[in-house]
C-alpha atoms as a PDB file:
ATOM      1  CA  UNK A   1       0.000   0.000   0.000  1.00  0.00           C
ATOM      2  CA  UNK A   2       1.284   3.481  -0.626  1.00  0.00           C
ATOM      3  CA  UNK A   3       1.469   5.553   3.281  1.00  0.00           C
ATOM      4  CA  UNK A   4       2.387   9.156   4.054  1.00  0.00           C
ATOM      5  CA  UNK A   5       4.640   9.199   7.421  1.00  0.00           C
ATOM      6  CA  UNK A   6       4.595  12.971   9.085  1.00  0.00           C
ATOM      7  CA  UNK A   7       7.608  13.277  11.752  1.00  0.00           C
ATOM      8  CA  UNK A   8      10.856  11.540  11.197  1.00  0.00           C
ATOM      9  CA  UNK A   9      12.091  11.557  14.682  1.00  0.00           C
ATOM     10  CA  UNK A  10      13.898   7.993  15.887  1.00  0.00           C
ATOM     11  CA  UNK A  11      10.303   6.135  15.429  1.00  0.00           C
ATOM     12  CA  UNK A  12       9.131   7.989  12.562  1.00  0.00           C
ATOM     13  CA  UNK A  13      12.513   7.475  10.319  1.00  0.00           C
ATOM     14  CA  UNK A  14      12.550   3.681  11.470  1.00  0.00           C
ATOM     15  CA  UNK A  15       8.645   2.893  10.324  1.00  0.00           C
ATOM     16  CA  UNK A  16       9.256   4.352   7.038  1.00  0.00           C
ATOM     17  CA  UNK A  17      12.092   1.963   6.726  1.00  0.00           C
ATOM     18  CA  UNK A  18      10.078  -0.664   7.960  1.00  0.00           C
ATOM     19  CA  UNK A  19       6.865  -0.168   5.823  1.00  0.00           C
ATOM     20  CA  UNK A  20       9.749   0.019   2.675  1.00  0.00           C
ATOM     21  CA  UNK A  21      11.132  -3.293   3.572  1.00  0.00           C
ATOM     22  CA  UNK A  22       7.701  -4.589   3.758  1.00  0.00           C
ATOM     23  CA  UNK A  23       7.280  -3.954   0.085  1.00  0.00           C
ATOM     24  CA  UNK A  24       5.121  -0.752   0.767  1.00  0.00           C
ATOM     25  CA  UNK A  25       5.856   2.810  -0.896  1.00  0.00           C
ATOM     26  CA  UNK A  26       5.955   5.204   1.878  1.00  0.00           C
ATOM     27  CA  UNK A  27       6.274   9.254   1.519  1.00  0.00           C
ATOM     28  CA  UNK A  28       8.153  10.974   4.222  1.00  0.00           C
ATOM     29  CA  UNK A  29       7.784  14.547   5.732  1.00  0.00           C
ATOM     30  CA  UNK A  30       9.861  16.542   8.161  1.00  0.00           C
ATOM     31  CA  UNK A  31      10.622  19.937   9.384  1.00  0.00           C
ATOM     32  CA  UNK A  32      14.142  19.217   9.119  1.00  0.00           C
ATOM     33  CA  UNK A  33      14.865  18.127   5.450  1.00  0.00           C
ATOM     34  CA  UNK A  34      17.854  16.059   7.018  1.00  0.00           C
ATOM     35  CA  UNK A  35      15.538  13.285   8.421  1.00  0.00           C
ATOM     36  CA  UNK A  36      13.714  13.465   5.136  1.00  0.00           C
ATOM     37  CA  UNK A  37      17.169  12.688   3.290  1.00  0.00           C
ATOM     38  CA  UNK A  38      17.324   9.695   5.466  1.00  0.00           C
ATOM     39  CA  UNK A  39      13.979   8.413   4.550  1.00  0.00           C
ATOM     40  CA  UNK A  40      15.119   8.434   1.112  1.00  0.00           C
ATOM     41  CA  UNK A  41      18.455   7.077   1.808  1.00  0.00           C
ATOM     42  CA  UNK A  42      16.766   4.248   3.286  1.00  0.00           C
ATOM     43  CA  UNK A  43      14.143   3.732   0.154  1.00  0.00           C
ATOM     44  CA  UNK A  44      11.501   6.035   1.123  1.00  0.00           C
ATOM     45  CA  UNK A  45      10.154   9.354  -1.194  1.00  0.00           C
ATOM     46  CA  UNK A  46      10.581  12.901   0.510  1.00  0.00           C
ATOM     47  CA  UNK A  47       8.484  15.720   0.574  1.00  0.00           C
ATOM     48  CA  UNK A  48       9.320  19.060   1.717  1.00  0.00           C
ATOM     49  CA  UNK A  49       5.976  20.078   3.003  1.00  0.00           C
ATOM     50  CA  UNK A  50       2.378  18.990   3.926  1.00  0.00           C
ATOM     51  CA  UNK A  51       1.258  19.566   0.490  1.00  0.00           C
ATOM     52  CA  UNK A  52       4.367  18.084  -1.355  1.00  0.00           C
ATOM     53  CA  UNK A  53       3.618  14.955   0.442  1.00  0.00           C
ATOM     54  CA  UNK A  54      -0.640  15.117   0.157  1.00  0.00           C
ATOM     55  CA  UNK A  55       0.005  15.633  -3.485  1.00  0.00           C
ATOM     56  CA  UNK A  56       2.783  12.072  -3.847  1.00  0.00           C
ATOM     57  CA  UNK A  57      -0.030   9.560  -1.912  1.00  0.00           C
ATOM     58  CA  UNK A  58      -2.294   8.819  -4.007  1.00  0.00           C
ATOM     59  CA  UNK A  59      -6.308   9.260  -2.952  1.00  0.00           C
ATOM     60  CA  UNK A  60      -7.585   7.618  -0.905  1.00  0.00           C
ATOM     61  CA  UNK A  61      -4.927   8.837   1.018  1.00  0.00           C
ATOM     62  CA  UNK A  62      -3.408   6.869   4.017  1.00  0.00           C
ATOM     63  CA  UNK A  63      -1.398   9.298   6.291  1.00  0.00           C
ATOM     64  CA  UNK A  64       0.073   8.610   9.422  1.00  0.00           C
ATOM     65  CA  UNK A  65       1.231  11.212  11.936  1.00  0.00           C
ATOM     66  CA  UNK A  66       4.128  11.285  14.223  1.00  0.00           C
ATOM     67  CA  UNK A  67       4.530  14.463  15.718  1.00  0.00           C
ATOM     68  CA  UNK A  68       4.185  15.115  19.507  1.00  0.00           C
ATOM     69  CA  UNK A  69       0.819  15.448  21.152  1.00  0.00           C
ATOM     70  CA  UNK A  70      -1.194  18.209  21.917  1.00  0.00           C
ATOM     71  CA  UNK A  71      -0.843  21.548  19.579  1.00  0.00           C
ATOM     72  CA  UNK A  72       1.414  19.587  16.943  1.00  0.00           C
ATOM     73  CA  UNK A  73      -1.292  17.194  16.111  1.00  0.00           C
ATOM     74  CA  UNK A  74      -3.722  19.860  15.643  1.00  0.00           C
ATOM     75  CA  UNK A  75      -1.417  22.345  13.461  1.00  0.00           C
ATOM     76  CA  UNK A  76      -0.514  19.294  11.392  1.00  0.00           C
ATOM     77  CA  UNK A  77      -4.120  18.489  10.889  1.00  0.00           C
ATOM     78  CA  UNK A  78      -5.086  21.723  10.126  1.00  0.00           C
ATOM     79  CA  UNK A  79      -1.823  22.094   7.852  1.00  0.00           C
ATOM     80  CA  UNK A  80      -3.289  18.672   5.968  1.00  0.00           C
ATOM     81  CA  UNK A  81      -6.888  19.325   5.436  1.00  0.00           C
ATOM     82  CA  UNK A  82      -6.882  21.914   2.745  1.00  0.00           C
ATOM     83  CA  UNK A  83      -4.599  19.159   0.477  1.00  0.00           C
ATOM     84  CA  UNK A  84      -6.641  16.192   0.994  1.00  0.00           C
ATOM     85  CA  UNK A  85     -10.086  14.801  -0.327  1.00  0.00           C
ATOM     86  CA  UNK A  86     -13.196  13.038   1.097  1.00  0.00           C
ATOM     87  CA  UNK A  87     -12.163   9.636   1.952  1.00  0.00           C
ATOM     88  CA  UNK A  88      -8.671  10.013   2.836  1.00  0.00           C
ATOM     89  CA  UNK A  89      -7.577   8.151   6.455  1.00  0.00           C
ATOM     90  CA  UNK A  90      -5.476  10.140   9.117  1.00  0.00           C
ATOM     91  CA  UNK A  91      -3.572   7.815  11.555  1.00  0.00           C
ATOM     92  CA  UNK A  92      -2.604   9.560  14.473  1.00  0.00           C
ATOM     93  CA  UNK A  93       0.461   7.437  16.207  1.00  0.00           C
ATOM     94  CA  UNK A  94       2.089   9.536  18.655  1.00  0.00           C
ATOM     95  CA  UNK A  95       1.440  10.013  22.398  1.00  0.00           C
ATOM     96  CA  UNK A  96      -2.263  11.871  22.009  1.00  0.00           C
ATOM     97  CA  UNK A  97      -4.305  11.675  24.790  1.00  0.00           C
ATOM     98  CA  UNK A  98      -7.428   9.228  24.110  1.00  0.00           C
ATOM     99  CA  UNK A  99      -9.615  12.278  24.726  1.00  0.00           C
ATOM    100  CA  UNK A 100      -7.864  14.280  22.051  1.00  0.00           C
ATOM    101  CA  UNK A 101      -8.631  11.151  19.378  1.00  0.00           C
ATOM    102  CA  UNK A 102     -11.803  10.919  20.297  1.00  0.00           C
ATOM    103  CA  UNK A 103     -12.367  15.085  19.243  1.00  0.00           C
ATOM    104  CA  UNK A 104     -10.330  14.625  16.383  1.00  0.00           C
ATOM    105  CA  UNK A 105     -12.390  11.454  15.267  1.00  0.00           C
ATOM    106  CA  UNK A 106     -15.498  13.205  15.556  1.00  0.00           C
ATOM    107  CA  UNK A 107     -14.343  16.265  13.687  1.00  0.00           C
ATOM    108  CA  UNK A 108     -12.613  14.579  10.651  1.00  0.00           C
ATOM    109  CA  UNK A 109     -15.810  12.319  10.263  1.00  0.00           C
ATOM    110  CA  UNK A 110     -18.283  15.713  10.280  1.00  0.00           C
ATOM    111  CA  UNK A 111     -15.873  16.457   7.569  1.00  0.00           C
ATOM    112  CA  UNK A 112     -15.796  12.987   4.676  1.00  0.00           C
ATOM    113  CA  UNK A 113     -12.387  11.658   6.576  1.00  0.00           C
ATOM    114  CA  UNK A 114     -11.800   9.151   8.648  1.00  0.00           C
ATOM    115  CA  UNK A 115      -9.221   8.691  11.436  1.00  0.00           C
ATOM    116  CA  UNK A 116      -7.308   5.950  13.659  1.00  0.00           C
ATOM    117  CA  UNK A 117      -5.288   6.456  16.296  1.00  0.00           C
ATOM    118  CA  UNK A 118      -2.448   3.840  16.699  1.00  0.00           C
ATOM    119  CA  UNK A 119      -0.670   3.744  20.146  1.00  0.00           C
ATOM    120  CA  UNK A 120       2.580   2.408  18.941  1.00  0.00           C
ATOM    121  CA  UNK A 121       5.566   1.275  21.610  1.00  0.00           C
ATOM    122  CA  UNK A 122       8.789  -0.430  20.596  1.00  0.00           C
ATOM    123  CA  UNK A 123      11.505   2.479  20.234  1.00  0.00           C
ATOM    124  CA  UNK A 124      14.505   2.855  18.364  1.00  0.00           C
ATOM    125  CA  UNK A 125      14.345  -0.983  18.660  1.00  0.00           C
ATOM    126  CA  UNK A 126      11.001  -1.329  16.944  1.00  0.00           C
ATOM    127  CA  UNK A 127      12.786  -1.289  13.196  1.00  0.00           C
ATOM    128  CA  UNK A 128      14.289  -4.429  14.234  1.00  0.00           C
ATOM    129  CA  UNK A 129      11.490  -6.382  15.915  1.00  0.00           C
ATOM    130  CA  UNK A 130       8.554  -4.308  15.150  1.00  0.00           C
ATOM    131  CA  UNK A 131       6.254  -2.229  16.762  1.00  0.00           C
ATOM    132  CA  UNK A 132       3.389  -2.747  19.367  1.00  0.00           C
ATOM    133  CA  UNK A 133       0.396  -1.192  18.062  1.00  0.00           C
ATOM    134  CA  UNK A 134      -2.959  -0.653  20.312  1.00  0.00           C
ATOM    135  CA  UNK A 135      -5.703   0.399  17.218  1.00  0.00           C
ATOM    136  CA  UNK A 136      -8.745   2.845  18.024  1.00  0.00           C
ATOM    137  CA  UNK A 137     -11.135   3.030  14.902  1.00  0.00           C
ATOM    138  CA  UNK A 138     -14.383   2.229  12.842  1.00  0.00           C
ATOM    139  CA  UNK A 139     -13.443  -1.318  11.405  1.00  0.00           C
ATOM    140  CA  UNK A 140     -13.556  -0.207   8.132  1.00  0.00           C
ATOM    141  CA  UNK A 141     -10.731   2.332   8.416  1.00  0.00           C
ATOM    142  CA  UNK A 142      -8.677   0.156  10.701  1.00  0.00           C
ATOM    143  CA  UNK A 143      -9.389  -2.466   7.805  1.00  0.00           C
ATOM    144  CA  UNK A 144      -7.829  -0.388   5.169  1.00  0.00           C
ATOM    145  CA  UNK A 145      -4.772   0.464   7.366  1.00  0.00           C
ATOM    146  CA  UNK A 146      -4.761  -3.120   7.891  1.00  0.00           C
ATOM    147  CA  UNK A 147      -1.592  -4.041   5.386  1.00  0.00           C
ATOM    148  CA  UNK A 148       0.789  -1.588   7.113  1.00  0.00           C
ATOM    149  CA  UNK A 149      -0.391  -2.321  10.611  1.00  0.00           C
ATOM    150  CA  UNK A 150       1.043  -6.293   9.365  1.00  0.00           C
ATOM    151  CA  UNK A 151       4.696  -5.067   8.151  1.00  0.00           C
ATOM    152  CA  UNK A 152       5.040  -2.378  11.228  1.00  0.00           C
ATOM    153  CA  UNK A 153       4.069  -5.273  13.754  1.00  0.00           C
ATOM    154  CA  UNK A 154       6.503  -8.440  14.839  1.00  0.00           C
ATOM    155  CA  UNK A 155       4.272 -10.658  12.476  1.00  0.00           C
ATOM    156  CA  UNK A 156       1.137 -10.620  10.840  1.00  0.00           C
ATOM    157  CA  UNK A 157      -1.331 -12.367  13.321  1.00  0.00           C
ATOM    158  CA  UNK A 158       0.807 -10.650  16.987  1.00  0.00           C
ATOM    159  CA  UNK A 159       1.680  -7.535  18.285  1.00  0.00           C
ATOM    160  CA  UNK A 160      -0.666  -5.708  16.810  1.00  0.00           C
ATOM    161  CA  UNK A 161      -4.854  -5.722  17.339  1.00  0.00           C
ATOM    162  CA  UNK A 162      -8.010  -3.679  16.883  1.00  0.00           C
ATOM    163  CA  UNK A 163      -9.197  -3.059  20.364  1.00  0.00           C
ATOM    164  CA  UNK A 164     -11.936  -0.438  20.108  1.00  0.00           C
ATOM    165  CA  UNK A 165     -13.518   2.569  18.221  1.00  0.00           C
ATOM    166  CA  UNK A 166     -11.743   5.804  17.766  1.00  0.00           C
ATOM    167  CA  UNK A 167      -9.769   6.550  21.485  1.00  0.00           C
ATOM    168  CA  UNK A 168      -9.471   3.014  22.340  1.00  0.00           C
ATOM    169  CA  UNK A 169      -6.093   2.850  21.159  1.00  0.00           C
ATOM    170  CA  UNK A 170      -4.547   5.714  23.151  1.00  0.00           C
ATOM    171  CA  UNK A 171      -6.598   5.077  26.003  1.00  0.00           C
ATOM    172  CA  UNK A 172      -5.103   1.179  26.088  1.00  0.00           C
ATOM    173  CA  UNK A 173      -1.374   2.748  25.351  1.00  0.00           C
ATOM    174  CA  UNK A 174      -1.818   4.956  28.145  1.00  0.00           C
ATOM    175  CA  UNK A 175      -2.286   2.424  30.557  1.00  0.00           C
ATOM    176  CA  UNK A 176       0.811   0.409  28.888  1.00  0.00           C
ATOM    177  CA  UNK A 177       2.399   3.235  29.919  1.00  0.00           C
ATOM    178  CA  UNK A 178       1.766   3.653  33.117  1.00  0.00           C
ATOM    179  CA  UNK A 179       2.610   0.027  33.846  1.00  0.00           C
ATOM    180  CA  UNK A 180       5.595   0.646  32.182  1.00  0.00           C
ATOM    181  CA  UNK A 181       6.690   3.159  34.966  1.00  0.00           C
ATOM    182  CA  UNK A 182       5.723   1.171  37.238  1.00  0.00           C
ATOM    183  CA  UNK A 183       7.786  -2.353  36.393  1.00  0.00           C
ATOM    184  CA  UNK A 184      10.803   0.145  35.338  1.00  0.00           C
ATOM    185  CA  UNK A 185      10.837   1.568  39.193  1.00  0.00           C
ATOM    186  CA  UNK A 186      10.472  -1.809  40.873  1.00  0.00           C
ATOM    187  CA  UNK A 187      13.776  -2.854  38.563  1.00  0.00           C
ATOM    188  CA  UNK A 188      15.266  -0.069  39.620  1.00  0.00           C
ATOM    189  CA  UNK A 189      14.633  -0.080  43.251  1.00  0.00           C
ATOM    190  CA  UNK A 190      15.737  -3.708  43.167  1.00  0.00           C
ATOM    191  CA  UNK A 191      18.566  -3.053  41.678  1.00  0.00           C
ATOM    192  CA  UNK A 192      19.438  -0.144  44.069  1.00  0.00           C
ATOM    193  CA  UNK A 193      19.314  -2.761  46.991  1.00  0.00           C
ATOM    194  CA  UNK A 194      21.696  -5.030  45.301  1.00  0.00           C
ATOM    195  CA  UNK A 195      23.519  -2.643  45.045  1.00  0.00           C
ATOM    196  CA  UNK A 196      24.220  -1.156  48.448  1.00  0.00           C
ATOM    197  CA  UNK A 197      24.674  -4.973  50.036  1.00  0.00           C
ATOM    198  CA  UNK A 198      28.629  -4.293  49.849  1.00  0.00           C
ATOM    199  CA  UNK A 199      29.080  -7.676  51.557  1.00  0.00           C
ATOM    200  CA  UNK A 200      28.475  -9.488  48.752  1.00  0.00           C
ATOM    201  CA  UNK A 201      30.202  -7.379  45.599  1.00  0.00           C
ATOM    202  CA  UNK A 202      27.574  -8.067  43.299  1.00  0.00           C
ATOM    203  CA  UNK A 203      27.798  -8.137  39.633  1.00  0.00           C
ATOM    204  CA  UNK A 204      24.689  -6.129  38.691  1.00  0.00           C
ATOM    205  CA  UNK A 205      25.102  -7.097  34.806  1.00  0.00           C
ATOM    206  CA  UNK A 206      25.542 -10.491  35.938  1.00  0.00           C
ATOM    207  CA  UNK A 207      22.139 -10.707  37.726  1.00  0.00           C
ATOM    208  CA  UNK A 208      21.012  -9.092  35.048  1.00  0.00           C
ATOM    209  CA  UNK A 209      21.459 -11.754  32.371  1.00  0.00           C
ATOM    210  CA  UNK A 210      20.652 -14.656  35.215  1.00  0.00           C
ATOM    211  CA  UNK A 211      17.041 -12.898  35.281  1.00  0.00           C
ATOM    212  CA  UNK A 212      17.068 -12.439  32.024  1.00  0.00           C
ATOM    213  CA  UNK A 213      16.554 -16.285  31.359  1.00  0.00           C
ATOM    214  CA  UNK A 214      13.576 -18.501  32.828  1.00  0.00           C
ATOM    215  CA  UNK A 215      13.241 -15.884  35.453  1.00  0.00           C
ATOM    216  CA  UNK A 216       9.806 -15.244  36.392  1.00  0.00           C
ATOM    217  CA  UNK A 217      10.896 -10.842  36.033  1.00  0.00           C
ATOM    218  CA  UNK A 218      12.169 -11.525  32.561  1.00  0.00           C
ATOM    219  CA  UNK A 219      11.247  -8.541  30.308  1.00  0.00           C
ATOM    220  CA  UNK A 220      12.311  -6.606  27.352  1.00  0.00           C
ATOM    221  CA  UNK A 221      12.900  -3.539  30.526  1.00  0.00           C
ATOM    222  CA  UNK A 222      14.975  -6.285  32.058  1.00  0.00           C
ATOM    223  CA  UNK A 223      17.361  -6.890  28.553  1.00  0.00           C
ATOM    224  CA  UNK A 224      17.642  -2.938  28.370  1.00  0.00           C
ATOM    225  CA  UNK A 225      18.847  -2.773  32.257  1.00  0.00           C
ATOM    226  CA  UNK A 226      21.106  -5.558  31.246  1.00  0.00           C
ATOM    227  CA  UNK A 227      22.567  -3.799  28.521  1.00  0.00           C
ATOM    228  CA  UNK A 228      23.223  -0.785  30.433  1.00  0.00           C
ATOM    229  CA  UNK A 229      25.136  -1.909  33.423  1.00  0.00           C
ATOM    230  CA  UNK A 230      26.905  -4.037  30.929  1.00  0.00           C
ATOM    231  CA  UNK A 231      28.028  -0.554  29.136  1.00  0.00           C
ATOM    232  CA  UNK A 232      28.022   1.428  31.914  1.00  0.00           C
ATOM    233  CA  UNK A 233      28.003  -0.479  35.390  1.00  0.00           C
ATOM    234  CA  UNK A 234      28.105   2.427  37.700  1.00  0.00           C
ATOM    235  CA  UNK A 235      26.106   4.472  35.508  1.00  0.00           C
ATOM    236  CA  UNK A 236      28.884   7.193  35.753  1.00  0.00           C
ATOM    237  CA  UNK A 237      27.491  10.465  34.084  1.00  0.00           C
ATOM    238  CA  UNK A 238      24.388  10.009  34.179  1.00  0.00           C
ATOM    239  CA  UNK A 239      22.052  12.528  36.117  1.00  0.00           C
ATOM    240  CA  UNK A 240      19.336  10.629  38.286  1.00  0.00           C
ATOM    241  CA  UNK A 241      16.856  12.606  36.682  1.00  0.00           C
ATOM    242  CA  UNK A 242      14.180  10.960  35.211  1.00  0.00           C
ATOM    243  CA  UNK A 243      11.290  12.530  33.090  1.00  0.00           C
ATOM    244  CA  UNK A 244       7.983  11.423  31.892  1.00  0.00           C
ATOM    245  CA  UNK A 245       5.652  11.359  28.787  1.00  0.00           C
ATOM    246  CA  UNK A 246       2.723  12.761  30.704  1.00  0.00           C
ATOM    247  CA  UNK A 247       0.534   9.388  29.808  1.00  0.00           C
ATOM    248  CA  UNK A 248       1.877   8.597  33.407  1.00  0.00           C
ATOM    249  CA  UNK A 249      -0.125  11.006  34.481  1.00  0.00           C
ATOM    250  CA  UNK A 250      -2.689  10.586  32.557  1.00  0.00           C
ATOM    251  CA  UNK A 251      -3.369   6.611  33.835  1.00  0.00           C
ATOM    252  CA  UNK A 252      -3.360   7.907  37.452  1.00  0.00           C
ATOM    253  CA  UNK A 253      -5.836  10.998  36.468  1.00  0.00           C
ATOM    254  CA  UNK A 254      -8.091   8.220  34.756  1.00  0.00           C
ATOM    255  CA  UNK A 255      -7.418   5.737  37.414  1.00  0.00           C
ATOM    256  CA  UNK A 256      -8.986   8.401  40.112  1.00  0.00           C
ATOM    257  CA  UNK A 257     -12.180   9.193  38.153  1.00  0.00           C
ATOM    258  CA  UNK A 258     -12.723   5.826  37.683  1.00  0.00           C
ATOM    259  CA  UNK A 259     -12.593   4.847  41.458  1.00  0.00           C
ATOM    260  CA  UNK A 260     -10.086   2.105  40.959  1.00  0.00           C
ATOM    261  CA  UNK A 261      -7.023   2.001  43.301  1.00  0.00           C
ATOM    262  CA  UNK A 262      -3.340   2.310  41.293  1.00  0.00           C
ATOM    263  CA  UNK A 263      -1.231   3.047  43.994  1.00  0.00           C
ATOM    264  CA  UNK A 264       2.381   0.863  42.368  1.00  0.00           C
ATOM    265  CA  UNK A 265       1.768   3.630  39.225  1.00  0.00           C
ATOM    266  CA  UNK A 266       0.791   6.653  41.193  1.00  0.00           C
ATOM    267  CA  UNK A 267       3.828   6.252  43.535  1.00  0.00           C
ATOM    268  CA  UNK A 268       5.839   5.413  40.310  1.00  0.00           C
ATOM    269  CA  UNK A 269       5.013   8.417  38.638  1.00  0.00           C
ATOM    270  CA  UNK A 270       5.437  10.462  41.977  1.00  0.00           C
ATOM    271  CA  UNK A 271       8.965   9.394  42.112  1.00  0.00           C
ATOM    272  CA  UNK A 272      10.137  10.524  38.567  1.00  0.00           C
ATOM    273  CA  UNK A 273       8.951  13.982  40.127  1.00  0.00           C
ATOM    274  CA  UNK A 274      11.348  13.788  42.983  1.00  0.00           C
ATOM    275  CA  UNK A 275      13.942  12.640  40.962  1.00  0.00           C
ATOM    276  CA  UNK A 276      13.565  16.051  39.360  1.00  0.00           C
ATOM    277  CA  UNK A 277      13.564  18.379  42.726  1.00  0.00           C
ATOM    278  CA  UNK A 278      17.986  18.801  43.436  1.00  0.00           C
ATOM    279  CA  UNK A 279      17.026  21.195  46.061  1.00  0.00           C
ATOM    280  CA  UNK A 280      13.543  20.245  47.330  1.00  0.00           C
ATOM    281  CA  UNK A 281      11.882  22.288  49.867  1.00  0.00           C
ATOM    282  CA  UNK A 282       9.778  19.372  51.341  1.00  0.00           C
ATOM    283  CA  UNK A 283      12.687  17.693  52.561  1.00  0.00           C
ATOM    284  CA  UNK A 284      14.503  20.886  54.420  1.00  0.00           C
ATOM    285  CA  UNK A 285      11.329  20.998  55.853  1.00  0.00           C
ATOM    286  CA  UNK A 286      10.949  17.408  56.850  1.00  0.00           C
ATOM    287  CA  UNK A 287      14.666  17.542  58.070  1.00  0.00           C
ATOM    288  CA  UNK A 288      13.744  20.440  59.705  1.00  0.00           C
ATOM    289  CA  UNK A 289      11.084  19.671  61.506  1.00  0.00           C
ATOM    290  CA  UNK A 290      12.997  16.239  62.944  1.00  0.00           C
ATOM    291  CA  UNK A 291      15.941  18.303  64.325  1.00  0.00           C
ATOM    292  CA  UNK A 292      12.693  20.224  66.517  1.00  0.00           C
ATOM    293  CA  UNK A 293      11.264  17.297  67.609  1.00  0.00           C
ATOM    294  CA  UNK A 294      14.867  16.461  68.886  1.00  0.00           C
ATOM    295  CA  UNK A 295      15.923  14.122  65.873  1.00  0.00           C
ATOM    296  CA  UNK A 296      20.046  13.854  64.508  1.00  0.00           C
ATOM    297  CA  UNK A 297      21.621  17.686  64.518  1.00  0.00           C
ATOM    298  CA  UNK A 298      21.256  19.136  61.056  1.00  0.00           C
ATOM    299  CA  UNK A 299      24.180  20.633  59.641  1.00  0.00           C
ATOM    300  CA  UNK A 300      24.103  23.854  59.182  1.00  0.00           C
ATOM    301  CA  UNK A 301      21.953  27.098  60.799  1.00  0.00           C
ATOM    302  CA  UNK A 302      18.194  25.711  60.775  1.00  0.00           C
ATOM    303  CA  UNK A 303      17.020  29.450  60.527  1.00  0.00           C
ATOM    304  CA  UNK A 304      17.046  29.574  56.916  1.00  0.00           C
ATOM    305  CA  UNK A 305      15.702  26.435  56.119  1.00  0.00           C
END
């Protein structure tokens, strides 16, 4: 099938190589022309603008955005619209909130288009094994994407599945996410207390790749921790700063209105947030606070605290 890709970040660049491997023609659009020169280095067609590439797909258009949610799905839609016809399928596959998919459904429908939205995980690493893909959609439009949704995926009949109408797909990649954080802190916490039982000298990598195999904590999260502490085993350089997509969030937001308990995420997602705070305020005070009730002497004047 013939596909329009918009964004060729790291996931973008590596579907369009994908989809071209899979026998499909694929169109490519960036801001910066040097990701589109990669696209074409790899097999892909380039475009150097939302029209170039509207007017190299030929209608009924399949176009599949990957652009960061939130205002950059929106301009990009609005950029689109004016170069497409009646008929033509928008596949958002970026982080959008579910909410957002479900507005964007509803609008491109009132107007002849039609729209899925594709939670996609796998990374860098998805070129290689293929994607994860969570599909929102009416069946016919999630039908027509169908072919693509088969190369992008590990195989034809896994990885990949229709799970509900139009916000179903970000909604169920949402929660992925969320779990994600979770299972990646309990790793890391783990790890941690390995770590500080001197006695023993631990090899961290070592455990690593024992876990890796049979274990019952086996993961793809677990292969990329092994990988790292085999590079880098006391992760010198690196800041323990660690951000978040905001569909963290988002799964304990839902999670609350829904009455349903998710405290392993919430306190998950909490923690990337004090991983952030060098200087934090709540623990002065805390420390503070101690030394009054006649806790360990705090270094330092408590007077300015």
């Amino acid at each position: 099938m013939e596909i329009g890709m918009i964004g060729l970040g790291k996931m973008g660049a590596n579907m369009v190589e994908r989809l071209v491997r899979g026998g499909h023609r694929a169109v490519g659009y960036d801001q910066d022309p040097k990701a589109v020169a990669k696209v074409v280095a790899v097999g892909g067609e380039g475009a150097d603008s939302l029209a170039s590439l509207a007017s190299k797909v030929k209608a009924p258009r399949t176009i599949w955005i990957m652009v960061p949610n939130g205002p950059p799905v929106d301009q990009t839609i609005s950029g689109l619209l004016p170069n497409l016809t009646k008929g033509d399928l928008l596949v958002d596959g970026g982080n959008s909130n579910y909410k957002e998919s479900i507005r964007h459904a509803a609008e491109l429908k009132a107007k002849g288009f039609l729209f899925v939205d594709a939670g996609t995980s796998g990374g860098v690493w998805g070129l290689k094994e293929g994607y994860s893909l969570m599909v929102g959609g009416e069946p016919d439009a999630v039908k027509r994407l169908q072919p693509a949704l088969e190369t992008l995926a590990p195989a034809k009949d896994r990885g990949w599945g229709h799970v509900g109408p139009a916000g179903a797909g970000h909604f169920v990649k949402m929660v992925h996410n969320g779990i994600e954080y979770g299972m990646m802190q309990a790793y890391a916490e783990g790890f941690a207390v390995l770590k500080r039982k001197e006695q023993f000298a631990l090899d961290l990598h070592q455990v690593a790749e024992i876990w890796r195999h049979g274990s019952v904590v086996r993961s793809w999260l677990l292969d990329l921790t092994s990988m790292a502490l085999e590079e880098n085993p006391h992760l010198d350089g690196l800041a323990p700063r660690v951000a978040d997509s905001g569909e963290g969030r988002w799964t304990v937001a839902e999670a609350i209105d829904l009455d349903v308990p998710a405290p392993i995420i919430t306190l998950s997602l909490i923690q990337r947030l004090t991983s952030r705070d060098s200087d934090s305020f709540s623990d002065k005070l805390l420390a503070a606070m101690r030394h009054k009730f006649g806790g360990h002497a705090l270094p330092g004047p408590v007077k300015n605290v």
